[in-house]
N, C-alpha and C. Protein backbone atom coordinates (compact mmCIF):
# COMPACT_ATOMS: atom_id res chain seq x y z
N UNK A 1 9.11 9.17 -22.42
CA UNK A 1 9.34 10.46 -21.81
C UNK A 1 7.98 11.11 -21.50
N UNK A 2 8.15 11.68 -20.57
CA UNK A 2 7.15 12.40 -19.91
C UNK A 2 7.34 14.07 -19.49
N UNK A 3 6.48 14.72 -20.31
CA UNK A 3 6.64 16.55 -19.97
C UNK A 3 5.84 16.79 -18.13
N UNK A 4 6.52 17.40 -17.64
CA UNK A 4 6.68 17.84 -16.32
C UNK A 4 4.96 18.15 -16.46
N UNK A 5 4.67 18.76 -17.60
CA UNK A 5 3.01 19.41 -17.59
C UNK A 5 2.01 18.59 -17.42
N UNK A 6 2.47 17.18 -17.51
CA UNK A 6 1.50 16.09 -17.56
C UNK A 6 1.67 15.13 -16.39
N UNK A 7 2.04 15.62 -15.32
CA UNK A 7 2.23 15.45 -13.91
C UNK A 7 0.58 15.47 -13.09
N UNK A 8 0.74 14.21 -12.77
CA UNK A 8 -0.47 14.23 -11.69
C UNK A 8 -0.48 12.84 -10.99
N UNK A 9 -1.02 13.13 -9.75
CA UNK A 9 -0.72 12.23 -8.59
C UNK A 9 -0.72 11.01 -8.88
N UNK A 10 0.42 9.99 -8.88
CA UNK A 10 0.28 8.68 -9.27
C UNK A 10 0.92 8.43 -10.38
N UNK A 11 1.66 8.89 -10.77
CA UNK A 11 2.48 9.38 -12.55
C UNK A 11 4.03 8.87 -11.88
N UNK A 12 4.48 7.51 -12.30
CA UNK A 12 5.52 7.53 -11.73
C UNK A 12 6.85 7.63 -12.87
N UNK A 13 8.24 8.00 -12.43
CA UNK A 13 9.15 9.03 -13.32
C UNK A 13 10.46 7.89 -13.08
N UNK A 14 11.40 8.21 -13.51
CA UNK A 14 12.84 7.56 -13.23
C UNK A 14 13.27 8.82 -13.49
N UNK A 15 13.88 9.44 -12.03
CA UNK A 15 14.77 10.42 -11.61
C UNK A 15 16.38 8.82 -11.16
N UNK A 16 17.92 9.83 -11.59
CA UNK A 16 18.78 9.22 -10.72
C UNK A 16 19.09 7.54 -10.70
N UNK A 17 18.45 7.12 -11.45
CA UNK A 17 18.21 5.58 -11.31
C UNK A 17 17.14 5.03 -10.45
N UNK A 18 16.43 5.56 -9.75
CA UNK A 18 15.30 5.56 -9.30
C UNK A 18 13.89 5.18 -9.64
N UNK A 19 12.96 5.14 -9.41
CA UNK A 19 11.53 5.35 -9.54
C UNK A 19 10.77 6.00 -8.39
N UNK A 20 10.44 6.94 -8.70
CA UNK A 20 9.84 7.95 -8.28
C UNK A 20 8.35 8.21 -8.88
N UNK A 21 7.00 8.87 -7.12
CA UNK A 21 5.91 8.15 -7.57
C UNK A 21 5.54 10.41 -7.39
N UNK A 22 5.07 10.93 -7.60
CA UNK A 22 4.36 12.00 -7.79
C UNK A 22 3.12 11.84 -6.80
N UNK A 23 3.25 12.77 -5.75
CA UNK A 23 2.65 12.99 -5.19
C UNK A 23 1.84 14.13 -4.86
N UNK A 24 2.12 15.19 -4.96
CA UNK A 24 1.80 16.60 -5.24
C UNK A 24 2.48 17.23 -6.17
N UNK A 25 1.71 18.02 -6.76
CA UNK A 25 2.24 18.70 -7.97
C UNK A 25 1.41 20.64 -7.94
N UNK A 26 2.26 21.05 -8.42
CA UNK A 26 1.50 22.88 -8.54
C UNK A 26 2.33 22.97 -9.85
N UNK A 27 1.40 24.04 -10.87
CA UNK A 27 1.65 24.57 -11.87
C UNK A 27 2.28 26.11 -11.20
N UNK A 28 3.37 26.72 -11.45
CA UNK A 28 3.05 28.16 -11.23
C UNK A 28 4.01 28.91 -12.01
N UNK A 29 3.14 29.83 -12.28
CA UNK A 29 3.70 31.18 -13.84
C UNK A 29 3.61 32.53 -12.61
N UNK A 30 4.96 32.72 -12.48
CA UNK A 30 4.74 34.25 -12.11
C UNK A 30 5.11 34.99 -12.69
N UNK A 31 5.15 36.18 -12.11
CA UNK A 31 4.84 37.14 -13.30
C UNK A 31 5.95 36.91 -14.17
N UNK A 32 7.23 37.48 -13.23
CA UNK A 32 8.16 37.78 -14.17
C UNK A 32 9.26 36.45 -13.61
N UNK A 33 9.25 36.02 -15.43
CA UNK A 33 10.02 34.70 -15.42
C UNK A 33 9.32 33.52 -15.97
N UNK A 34 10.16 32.24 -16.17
CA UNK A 34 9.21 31.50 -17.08
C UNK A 34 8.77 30.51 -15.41
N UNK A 35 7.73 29.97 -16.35
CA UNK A 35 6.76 28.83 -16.00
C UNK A 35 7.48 27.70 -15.52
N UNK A 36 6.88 27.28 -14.32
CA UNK A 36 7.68 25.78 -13.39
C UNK A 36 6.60 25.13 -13.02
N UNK A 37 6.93 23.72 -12.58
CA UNK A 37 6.28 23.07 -11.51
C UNK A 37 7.10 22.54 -10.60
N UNK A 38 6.35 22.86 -9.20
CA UNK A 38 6.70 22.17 -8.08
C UNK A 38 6.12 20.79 -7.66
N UNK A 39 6.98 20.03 -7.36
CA UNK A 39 6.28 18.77 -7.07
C UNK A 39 6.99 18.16 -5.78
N UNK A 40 6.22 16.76 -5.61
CA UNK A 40 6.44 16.28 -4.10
C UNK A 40 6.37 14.96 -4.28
N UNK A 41 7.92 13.97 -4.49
CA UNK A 41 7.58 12.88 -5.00
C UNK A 41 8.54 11.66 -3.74
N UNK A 42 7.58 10.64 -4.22
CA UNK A 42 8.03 9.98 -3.22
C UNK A 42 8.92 8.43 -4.14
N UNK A 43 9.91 7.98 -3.25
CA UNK A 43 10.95 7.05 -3.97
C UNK A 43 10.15 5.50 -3.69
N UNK A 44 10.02 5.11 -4.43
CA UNK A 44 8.83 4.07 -4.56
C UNK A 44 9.33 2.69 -3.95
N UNK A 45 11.28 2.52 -4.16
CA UNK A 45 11.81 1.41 -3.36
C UNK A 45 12.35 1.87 -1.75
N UNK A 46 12.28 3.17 -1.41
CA UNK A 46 12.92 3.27 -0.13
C UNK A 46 11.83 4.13 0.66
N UNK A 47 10.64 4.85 0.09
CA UNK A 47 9.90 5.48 1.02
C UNK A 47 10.44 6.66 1.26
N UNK A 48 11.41 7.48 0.69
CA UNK A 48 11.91 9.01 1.05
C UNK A 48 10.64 9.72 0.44
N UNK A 49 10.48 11.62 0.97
CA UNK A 49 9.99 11.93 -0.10
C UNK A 49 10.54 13.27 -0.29
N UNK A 50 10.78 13.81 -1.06
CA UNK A 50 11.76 14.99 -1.90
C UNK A 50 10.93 15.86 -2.48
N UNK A 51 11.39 16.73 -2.16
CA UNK A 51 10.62 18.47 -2.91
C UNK A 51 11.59 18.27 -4.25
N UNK A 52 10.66 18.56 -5.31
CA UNK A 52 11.77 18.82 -6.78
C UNK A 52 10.86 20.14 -7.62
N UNK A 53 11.62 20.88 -7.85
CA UNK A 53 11.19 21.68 -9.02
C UNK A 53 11.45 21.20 -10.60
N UNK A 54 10.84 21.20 -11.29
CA UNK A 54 11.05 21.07 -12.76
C UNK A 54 10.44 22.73 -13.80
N UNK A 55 11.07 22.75 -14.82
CA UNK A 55 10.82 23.48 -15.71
C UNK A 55 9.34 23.26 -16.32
N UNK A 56 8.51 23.98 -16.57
CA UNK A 56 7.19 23.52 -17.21
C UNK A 56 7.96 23.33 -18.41
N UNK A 57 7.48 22.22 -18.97
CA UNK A 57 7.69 21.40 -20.42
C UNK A 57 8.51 20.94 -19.92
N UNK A 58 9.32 20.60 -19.18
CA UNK A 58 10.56 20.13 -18.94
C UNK A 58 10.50 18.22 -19.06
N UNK A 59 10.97 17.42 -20.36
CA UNK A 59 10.71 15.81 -20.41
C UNK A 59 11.62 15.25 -19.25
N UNK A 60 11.16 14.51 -19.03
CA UNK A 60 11.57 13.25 -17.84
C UNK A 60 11.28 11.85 -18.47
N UNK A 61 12.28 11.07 -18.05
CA UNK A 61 11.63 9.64 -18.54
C UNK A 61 10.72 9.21 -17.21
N UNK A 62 9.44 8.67 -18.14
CA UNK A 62 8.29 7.50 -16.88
C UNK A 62 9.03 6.22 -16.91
N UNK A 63 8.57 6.39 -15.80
CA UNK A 63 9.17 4.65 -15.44
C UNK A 63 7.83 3.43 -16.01
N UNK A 64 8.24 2.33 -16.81
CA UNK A 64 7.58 1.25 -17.36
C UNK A 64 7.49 0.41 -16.13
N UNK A 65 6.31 0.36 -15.67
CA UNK A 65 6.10 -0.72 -14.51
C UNK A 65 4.81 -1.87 -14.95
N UNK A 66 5.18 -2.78 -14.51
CA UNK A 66 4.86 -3.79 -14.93
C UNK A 66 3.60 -4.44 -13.82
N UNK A 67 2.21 -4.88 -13.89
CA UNK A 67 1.49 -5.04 -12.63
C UNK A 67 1.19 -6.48 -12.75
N UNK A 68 1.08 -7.35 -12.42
CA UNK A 68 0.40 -8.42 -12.46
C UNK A 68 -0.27 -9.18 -11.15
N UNK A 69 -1.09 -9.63 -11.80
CA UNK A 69 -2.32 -10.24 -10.30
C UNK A 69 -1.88 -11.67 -10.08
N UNK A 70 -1.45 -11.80 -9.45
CA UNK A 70 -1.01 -13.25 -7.94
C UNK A 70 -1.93 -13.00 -7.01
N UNK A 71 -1.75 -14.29 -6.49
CA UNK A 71 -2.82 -14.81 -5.63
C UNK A 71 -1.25 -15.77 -4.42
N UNK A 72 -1.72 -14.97 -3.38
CA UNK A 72 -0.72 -16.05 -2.02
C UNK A 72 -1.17 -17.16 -1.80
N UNK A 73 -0.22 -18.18 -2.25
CA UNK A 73 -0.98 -19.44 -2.09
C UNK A 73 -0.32 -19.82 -0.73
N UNK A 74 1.10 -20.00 -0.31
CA UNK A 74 1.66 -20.46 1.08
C UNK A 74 2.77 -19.66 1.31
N UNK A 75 3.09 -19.69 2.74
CA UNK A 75 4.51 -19.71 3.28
C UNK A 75 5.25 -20.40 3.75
N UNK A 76 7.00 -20.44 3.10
CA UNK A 76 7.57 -21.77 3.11
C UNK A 76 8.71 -20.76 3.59
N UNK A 77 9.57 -21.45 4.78
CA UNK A 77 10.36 -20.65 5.43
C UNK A 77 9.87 -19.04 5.59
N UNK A 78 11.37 -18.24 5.20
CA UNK A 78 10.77 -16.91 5.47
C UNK A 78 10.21 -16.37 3.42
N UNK A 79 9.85 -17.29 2.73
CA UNK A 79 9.34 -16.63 1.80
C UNK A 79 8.03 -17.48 1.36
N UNK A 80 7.52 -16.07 0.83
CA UNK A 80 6.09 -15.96 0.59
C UNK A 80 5.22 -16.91 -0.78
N UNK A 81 5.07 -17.34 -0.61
CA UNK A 81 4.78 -18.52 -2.64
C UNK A 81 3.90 -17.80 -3.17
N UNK A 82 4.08 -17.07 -4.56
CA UNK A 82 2.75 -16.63 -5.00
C UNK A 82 2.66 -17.29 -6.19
N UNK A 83 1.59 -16.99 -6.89
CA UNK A 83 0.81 -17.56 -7.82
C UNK A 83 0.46 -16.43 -8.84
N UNK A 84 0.80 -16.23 -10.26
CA UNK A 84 0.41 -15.74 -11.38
C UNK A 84 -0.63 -15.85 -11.76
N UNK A 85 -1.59 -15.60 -11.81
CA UNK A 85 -2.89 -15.31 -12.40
C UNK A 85 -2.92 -15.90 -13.68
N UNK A 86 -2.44 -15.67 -14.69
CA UNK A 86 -2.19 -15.55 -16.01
C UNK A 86 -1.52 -16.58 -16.40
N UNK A 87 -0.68 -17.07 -15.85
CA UNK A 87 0.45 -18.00 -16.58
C UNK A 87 0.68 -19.53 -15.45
N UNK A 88 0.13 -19.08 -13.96
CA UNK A 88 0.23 -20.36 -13.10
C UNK A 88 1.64 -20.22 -12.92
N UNK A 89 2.35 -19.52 -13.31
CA UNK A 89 3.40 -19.85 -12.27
C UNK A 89 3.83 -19.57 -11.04
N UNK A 90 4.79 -19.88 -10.38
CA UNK A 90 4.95 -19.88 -9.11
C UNK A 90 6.06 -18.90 -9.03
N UNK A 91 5.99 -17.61 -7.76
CA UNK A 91 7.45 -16.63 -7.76
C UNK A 91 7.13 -16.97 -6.14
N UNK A 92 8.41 -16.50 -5.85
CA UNK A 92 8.76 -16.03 -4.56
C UNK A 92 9.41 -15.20 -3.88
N UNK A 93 8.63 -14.36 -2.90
CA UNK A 93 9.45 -12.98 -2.04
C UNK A 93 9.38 -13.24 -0.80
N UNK A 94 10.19 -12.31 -0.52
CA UNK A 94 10.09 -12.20 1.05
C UNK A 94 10.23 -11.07 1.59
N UNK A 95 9.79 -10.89 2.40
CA UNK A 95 8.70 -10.14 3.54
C UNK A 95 9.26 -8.59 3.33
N UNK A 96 11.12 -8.52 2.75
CA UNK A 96 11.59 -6.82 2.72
C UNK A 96 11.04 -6.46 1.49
N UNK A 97 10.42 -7.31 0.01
CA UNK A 97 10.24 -7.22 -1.23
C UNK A 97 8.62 -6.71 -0.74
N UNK A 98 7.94 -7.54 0.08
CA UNK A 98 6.44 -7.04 0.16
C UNK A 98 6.65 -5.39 0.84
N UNK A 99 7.31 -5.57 2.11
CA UNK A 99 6.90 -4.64 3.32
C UNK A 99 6.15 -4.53 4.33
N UNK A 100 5.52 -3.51 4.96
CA UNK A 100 5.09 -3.70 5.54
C UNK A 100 3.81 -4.47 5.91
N UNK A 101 3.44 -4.63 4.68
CA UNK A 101 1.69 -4.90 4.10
C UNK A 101 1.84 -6.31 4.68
N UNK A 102 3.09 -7.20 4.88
CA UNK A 102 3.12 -8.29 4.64
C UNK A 102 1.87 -8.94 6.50
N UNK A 103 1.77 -7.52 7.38
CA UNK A 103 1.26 -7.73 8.14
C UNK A 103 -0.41 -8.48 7.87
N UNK A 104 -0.77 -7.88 6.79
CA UNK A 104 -2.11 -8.37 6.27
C UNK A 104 -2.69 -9.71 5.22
N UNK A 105 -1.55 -10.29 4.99
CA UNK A 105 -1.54 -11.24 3.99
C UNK A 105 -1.67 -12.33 4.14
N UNK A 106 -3.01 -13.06 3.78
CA UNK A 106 -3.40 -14.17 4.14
C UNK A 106 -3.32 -15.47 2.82
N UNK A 107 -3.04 -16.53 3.44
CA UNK A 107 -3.69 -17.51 1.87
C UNK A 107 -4.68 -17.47 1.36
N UNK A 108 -4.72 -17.50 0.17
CA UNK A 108 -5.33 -16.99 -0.70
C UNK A 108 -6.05 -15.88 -1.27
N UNK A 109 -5.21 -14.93 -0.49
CA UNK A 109 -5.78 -13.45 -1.05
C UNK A 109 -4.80 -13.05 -2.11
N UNK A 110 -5.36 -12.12 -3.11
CA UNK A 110 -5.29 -12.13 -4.52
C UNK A 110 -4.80 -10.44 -4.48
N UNK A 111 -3.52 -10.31 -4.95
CA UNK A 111 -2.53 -8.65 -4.83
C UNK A 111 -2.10 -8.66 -6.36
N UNK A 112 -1.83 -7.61 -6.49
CA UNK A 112 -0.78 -6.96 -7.59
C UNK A 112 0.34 -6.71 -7.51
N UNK A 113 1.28 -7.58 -8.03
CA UNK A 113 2.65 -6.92 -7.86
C UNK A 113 2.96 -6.34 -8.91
N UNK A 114 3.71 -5.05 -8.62
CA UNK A 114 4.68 -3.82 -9.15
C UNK A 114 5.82 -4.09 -9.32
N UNK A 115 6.51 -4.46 -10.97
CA UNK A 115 7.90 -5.07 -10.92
C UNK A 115 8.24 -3.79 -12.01
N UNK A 116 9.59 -3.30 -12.20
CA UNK A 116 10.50 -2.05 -12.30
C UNK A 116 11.17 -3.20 -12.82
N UNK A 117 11.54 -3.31 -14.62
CA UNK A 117 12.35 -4.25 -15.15
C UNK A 117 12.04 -5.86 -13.83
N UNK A 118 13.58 -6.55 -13.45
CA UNK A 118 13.53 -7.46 -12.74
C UNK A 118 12.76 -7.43 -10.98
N UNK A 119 12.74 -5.89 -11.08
CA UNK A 119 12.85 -5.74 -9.51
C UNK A 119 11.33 -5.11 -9.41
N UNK A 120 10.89 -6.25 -7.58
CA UNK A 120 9.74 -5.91 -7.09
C UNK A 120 10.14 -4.35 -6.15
N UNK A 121 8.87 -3.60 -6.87
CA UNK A 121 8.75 -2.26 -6.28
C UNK A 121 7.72 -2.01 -5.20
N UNK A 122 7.09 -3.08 -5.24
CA UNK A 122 5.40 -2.84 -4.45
C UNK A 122 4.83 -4.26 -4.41
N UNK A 123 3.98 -4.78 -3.28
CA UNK A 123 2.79 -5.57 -3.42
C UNK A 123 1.85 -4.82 -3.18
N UNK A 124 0.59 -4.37 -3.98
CA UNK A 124 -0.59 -4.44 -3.96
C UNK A 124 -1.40 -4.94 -2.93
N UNK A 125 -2.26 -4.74 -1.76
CA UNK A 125 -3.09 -5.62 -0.92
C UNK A 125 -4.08 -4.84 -1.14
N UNK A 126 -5.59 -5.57 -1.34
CA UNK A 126 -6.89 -4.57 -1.42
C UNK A 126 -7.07 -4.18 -0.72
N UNK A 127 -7.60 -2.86 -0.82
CA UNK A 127 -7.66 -1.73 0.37
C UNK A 127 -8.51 -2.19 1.52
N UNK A 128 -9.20 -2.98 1.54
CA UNK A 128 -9.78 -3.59 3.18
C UNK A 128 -9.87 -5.03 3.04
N UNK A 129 -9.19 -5.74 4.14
CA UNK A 129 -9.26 -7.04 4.01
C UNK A 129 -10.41 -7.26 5.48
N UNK A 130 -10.86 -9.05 5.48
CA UNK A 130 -11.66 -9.22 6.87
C UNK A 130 -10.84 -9.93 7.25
N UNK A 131 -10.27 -9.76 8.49
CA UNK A 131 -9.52 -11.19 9.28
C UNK A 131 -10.86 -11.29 10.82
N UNK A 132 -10.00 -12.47 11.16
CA UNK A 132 -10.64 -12.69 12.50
C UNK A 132 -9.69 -12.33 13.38
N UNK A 133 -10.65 -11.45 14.96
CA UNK A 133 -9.52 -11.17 16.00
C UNK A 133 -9.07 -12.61 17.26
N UNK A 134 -8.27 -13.02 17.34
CA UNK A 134 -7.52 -13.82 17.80
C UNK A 134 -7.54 -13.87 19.34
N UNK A 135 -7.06 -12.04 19.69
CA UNK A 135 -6.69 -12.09 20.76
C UNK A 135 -6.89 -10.72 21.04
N UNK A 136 -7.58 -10.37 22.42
CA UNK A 136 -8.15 -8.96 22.65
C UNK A 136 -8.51 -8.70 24.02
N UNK A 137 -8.60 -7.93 24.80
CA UNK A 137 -9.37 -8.38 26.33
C UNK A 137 -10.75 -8.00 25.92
N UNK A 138 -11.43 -8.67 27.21
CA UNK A 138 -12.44 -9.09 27.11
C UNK A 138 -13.16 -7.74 26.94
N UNK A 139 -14.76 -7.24 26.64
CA UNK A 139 -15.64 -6.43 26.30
C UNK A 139 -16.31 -6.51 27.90
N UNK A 140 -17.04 -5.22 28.56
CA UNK A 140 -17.22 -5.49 29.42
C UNK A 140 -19.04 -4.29 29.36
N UNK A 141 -19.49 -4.82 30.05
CA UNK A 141 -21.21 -4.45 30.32
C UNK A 141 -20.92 -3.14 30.10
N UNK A 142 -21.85 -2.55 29.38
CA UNK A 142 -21.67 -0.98 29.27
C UNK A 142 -20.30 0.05 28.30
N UNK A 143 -19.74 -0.98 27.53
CA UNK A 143 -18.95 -0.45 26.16
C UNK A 143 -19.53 -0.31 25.22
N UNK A 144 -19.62 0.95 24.21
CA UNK A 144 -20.44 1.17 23.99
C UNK A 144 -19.61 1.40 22.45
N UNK A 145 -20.25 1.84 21.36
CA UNK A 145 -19.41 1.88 20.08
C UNK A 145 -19.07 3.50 19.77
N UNK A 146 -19.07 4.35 20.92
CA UNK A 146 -18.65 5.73 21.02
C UNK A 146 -17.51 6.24 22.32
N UNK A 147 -17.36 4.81 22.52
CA UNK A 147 -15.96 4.66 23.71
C UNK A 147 -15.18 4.86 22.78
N UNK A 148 -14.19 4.17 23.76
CA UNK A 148 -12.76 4.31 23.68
C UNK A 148 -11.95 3.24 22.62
N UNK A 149 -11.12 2.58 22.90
CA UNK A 149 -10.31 1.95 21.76
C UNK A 149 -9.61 1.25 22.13
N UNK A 150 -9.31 -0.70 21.83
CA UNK A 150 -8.24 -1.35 22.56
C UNK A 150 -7.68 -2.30 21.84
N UNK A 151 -6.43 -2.25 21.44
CA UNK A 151 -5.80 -3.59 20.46
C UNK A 151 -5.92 -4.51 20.72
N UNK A 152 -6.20 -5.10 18.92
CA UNK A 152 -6.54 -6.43 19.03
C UNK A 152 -5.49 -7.34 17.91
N UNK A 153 -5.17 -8.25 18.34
CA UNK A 153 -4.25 -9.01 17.33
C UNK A 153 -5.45 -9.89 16.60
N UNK A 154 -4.84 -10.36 15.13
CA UNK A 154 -6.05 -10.74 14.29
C UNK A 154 -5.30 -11.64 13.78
N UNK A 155 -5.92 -12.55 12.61
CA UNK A 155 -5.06 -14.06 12.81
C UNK A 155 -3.76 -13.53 12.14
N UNK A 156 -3.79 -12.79 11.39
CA UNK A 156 -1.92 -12.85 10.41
C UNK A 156 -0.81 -12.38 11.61
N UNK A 157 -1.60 -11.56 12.92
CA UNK A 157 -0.60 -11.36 13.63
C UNK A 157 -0.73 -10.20 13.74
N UNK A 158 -1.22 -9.56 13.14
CA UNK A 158 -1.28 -7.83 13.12
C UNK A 158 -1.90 -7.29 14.23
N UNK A 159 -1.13 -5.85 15.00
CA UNK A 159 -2.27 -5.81 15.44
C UNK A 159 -2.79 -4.12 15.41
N UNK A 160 -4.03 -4.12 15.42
CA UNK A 160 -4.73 -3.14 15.32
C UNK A 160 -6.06 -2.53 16.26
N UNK A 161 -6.29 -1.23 16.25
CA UNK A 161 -7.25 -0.88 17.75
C UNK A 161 -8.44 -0.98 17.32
N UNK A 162 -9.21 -1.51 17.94
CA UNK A 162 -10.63 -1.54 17.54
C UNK A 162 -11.78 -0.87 19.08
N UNK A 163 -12.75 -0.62 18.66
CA UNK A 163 -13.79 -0.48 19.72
C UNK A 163 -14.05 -1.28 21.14
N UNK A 164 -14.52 -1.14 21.99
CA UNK A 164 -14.35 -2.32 22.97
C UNK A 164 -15.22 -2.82 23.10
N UNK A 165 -16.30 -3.02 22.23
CA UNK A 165 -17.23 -4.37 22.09
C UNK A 165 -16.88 -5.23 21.37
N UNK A 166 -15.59 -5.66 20.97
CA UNK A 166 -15.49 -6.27 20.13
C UNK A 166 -14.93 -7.64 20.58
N UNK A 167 -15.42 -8.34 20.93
CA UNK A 167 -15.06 -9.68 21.48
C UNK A 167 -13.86 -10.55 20.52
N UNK A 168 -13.17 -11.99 21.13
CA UNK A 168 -11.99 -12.52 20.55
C UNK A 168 -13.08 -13.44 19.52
N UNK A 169 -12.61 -13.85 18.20
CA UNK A 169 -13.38 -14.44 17.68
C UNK A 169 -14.44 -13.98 16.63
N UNK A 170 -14.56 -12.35 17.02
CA UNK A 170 -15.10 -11.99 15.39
C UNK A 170 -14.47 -11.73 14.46
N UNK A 171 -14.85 -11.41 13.49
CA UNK A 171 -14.22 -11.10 12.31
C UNK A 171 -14.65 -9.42 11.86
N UNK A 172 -13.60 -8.97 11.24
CA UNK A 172 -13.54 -7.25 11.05
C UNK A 172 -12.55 -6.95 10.19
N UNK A 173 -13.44 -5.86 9.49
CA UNK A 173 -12.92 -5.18 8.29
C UNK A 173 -12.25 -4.30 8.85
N UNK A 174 -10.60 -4.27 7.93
CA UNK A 174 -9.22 -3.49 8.29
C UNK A 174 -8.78 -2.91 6.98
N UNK A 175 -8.92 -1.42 7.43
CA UNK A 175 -8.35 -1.17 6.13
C UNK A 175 -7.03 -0.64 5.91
N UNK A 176 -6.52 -1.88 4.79
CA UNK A 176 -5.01 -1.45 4.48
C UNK A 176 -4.12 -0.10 4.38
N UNK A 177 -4.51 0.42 4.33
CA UNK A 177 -3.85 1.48 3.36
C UNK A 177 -3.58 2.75 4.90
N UNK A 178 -4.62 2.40 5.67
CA UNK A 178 -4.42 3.51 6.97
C UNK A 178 -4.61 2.35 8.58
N UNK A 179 -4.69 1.24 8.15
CA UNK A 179 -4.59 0.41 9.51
C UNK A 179 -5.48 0.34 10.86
N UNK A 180 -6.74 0.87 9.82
CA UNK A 180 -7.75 1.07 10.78
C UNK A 180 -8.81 0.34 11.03
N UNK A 181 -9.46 0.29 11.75
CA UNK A 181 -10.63 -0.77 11.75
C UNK A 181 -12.13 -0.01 11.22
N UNK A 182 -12.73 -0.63 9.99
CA UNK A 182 -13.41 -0.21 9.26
C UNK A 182 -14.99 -0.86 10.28
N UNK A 183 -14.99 -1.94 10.25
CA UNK A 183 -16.60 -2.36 11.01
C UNK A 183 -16.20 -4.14 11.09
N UNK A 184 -17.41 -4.91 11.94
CA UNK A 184 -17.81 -5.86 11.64
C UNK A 184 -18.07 -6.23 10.72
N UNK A 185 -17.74 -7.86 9.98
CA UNK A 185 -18.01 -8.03 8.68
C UNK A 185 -19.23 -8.10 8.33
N UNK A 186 -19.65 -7.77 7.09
CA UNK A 186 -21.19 -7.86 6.74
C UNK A 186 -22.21 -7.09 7.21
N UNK A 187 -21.26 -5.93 8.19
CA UNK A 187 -22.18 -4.75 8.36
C UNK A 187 -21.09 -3.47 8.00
N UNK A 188 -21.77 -2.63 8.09
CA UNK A 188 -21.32 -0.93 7.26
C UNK A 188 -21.26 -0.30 8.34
């Protein structure tokens, strides 16, 4: 159990049968009347997110989540083979268990999965991966790195906007978490 007072971003709860992740939180005492918090939490298997008030002190049960580091070793039909870190064994998901992330996921890159008792809640992908771009139009005399912006597909398939010097065939840092193009690899 968890008191409402000990709420802060990333604190995840079991509301409803749920798991629920805390996203914003306010303390507030006014004058007259007791003490609450407002919070702003988001449902960790469906992506909703819900305004909730709670009572200050008010216990909640935390949700016990479980993390462990796999490594993607292949894809066999539509599911994904991973690899346990720890123990070598072999699990397998597919692509609605990852999400969307699954756009970034290459062999042998190394995630965390988030399991809720039996059930996957999350894959983990490090916040910037490097792929190579695949497929892009061409860069043309006089693009400059304060232009404009043009998608590029990169090998997993993804695709994302990058600068227009960026020719088919380099490689570039993408970062997960906002889908953006961070730089050329090996430069800042």
């Amino acid at each position: 159990m968890i008191s409402s007072n000990d709420f802060r971003p990333g604190v995840s709860i079991e509301l409803d049968g749920n798991v629920w992740r805390v996203i914003e939180f306010l303390h507030v005492k006014p004058g007259k009347g007791s003490a609450f918090v407002r919070t702003k939490l988001k449902n960790v298997q469906s992506g909703s997110v819900i305004d909730r008030t709670f009572r200050a002190g008010e216990t909640v049960p935390q949700a016990t989540l479980e993390k462990s580091a796999m490594q993607h070793t292949y894809k066999e039909g539509d599911d994904y083979v991973f690899m346990d870190m720890e123990s070598y064994e072999e699990g397998r998901l597919n692509a609605k268990q990852i999400g969307d992330r699954v756009k970034y996921l290459k062999e042998g890159m190394a995630v965390n999965v988030i399991r809720w008792g039996e059930q996957v809640l999350e894959v983990e992908l490090p916040n910037s991966v490097t792929l190579e771009v695949t497929q892009t139009d061409p860069g043309l005399k006089g693009d400059t790195a304060t232009g404009g912006t043009k998608p590029a597909i990169v090998e997993t398939g993804a695709q994302v906007m990058v600068p227009l010097f960026i020719v088919t065939g380099e490689r570039i840092k993408i970062d997960t978490r906002t889908d953006s193009y961070m730089g050329r690899e090996g430069r800042e």
